[in-house]
Protein backbone atom coordinates (compact mmCIF):
# COMPACT_ATOMS: atom_id res chain seq x y z
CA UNK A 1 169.24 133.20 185.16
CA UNK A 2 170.00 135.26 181.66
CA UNK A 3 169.59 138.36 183.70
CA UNK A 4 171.81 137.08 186.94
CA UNK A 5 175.01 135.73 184.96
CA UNK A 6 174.67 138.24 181.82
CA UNK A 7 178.08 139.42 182.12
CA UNK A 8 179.04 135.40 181.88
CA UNK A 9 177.43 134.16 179.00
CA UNK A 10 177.93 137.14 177.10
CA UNK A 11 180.61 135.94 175.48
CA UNK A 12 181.75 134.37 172.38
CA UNK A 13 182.06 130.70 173.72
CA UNK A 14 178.90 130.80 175.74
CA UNK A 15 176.03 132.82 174.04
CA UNK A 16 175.09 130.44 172.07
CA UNK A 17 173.77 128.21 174.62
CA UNK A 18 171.75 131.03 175.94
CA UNK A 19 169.84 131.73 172.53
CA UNK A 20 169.34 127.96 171.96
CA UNK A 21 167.68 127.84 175.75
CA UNK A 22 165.86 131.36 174.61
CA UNK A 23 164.39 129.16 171.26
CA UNK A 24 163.49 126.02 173.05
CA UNK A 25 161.61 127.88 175.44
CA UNK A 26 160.13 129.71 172.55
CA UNK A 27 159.42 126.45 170.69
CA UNK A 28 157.68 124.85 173.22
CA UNK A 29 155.99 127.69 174.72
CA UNK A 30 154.15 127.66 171.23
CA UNK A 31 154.16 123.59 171.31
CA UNK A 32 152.10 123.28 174.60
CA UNK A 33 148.74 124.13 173.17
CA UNK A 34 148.79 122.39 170.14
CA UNK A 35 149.51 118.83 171.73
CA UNK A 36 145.64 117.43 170.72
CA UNK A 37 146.18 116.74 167.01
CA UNK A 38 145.75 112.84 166.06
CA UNK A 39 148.87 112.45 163.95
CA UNK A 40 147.47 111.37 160.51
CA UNK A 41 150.40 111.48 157.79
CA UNK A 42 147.53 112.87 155.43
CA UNK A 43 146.53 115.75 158.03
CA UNK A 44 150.17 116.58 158.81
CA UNK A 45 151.17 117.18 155.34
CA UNK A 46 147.36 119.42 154.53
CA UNK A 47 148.07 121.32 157.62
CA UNK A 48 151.83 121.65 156.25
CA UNK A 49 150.50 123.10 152.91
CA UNK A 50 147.91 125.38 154.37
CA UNK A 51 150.53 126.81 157.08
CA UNK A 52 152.57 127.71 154.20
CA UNK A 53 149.87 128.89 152.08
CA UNK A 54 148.90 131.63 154.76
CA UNK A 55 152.29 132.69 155.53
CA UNK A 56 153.29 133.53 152.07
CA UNK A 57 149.48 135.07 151.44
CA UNK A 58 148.95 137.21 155.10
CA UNK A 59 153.03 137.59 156.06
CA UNK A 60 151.50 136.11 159.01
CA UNK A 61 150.77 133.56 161.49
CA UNK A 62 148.74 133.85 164.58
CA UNK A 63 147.59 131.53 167.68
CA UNK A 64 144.55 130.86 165.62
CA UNK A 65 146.44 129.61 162.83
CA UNK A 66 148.62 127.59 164.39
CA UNK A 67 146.22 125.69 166.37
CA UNK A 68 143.64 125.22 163.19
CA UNK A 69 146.79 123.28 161.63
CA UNK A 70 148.66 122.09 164.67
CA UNK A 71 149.37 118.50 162.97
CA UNK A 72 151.55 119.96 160.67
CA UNK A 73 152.62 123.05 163.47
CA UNK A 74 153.11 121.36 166.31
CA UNK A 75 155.32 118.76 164.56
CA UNK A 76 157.23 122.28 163.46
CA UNK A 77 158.01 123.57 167.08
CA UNK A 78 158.97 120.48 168.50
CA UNK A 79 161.52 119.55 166.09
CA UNK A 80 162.68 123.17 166.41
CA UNK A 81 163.18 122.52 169.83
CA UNK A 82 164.85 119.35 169.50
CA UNK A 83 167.16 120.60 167.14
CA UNK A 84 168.44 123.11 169.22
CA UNK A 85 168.71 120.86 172.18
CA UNK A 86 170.65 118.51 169.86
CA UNK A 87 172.76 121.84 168.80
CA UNK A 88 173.58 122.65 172.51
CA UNK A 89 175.08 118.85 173.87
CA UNK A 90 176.65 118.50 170.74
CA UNK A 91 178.56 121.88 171.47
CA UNK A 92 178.08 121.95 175.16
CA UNK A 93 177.73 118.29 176.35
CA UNK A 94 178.14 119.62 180.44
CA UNK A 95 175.01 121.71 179.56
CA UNK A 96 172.75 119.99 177.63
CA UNK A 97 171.91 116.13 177.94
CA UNK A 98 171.39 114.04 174.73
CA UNK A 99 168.31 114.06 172.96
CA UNK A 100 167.15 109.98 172.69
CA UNK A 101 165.24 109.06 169.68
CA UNK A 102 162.26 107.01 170.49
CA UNK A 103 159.01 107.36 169.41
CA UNK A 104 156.95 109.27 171.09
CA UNK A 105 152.98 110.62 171.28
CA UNK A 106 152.60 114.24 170.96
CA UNK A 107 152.25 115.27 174.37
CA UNK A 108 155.10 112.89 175.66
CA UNK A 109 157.44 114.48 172.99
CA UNK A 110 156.48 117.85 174.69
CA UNK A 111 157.22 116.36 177.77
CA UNK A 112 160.75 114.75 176.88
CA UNK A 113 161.40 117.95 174.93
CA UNK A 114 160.53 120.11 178.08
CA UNK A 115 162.17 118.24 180.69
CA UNK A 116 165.80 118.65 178.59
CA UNK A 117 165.17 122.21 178.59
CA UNK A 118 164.44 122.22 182.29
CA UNK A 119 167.71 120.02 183.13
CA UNK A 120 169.86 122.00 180.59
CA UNK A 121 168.60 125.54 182.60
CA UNK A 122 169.74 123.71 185.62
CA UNK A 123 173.25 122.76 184.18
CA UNK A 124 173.77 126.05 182.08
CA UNK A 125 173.22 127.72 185.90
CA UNK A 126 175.88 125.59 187.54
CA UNK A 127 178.24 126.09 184.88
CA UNK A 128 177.71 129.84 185.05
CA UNK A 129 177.99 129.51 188.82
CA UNK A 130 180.96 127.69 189.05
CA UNK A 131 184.00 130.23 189.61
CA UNK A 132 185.80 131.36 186.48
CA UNK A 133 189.35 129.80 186.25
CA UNK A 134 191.98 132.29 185.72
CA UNK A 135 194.58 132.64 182.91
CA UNK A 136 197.25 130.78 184.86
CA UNK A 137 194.84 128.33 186.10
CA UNK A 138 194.29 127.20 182.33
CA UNK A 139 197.38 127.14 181.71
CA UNK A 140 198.41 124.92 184.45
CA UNK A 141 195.64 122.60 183.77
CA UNK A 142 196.35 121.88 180.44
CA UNK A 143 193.46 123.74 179.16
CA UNK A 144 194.72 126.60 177.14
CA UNK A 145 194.79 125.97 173.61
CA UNK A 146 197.14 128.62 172.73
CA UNK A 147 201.12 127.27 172.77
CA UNK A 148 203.41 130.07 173.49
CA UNK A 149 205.03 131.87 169.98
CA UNK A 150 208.61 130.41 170.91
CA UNK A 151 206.97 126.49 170.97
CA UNK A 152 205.12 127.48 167.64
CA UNK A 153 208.09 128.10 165.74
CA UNK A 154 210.00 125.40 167.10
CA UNK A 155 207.51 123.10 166.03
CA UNK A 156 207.37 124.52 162.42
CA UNK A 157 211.04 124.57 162.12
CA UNK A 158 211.28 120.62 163.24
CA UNK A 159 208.38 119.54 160.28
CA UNK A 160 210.22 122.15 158.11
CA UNK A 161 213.64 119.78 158.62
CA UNK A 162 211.78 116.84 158.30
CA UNK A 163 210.30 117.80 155.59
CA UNK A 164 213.44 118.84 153.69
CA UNK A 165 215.27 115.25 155.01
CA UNK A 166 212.28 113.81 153.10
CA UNK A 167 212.78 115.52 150.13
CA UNK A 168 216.08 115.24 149.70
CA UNK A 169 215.87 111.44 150.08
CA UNK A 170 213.62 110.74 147.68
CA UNK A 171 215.95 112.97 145.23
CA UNK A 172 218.65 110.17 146.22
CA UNK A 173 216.40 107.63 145.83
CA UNK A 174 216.63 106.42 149.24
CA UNK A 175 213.25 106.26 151.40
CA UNK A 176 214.24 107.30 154.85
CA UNK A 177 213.33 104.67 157.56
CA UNK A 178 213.22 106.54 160.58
């Protein structure tokens, strides 16, 4: 899909949503084989400790590593991946469904986790699909942000007045009332 619509999502609005899909998949590619961990508080937090421990000693972490402290890694790529699927429907909400807080055993927050990403590839390929309205279009529809120059000024020059009317009232003393 990043390959077929490149051209689409290559832009400043939408390539976001493509490196967010690009880090879930990444998250929970990593995630998948280190579902089998018992989720002891203790265990998470030694794992946590030795993960960091090896990074900062060997500038490195490898498959074995991650799996010989997955309470603490799993927990890390998971979240990752939540977070970004939290980053993309806050941003993107016709891409990305909400993330629903529950709790959840390992495997079935993979699961969760993975079927978002799944639905979100889905969307992010039907929005991509979906034929690119044109200037006029936008404009039409209300869509366009932008307000021409001439409408700009106007509307500076009418809070300007107002704002002078306001001032020189409360020089006289006199609140104005309408």
């Amino acid at each position: 899909m990043l390959k077929d619509y490149e051209k689409r999502w290559k832009t400043r609005q939408l390539s976001f949503i493509a490196q967010e899909l690009i880090s879930v998949s990444f998250s929970l590619w990593r995630a998948v084989f280190l579902a089998e961990k018992t989720g002891k508080r203790s265990a998470v937090f030694d794992h946590g400790l030795g993960f960091l421990e090896r990074v900062i000693e060997d500038n490195a972490i490898a498959y074995a590593q991650d799996k010989a402290m997955r309470e603490w890694s799993f927990n890390y790529y998971t979240r990752a991946a939540r977070f970004s699927l939290e980053y993309m429907h806050r941003l993107r909400p016709e891409v990305a469904a909400p993330y629903v807080h529950a709790t959840r055993k390992p495997k079935e927050r993979w699961e969760y986790c993975q079927g978002l990403l799944e639905q979100s590839i889905v969307q992010f390929r039907t929005y991509l699909e979906a034929p690119k309205p044109t200037k006029k279009a936008t404009i039409k529809s209300g869509l366009s942000r932008a307000r021409p120059k001439s409408q700009t000024k106007a509307n500076r020059a009418v809070v300007r007045k107002i704002q002078l009317e306001e001032k020189e009232s409360l020089e006289q003393g006199s609140p104005r009332l309408d």
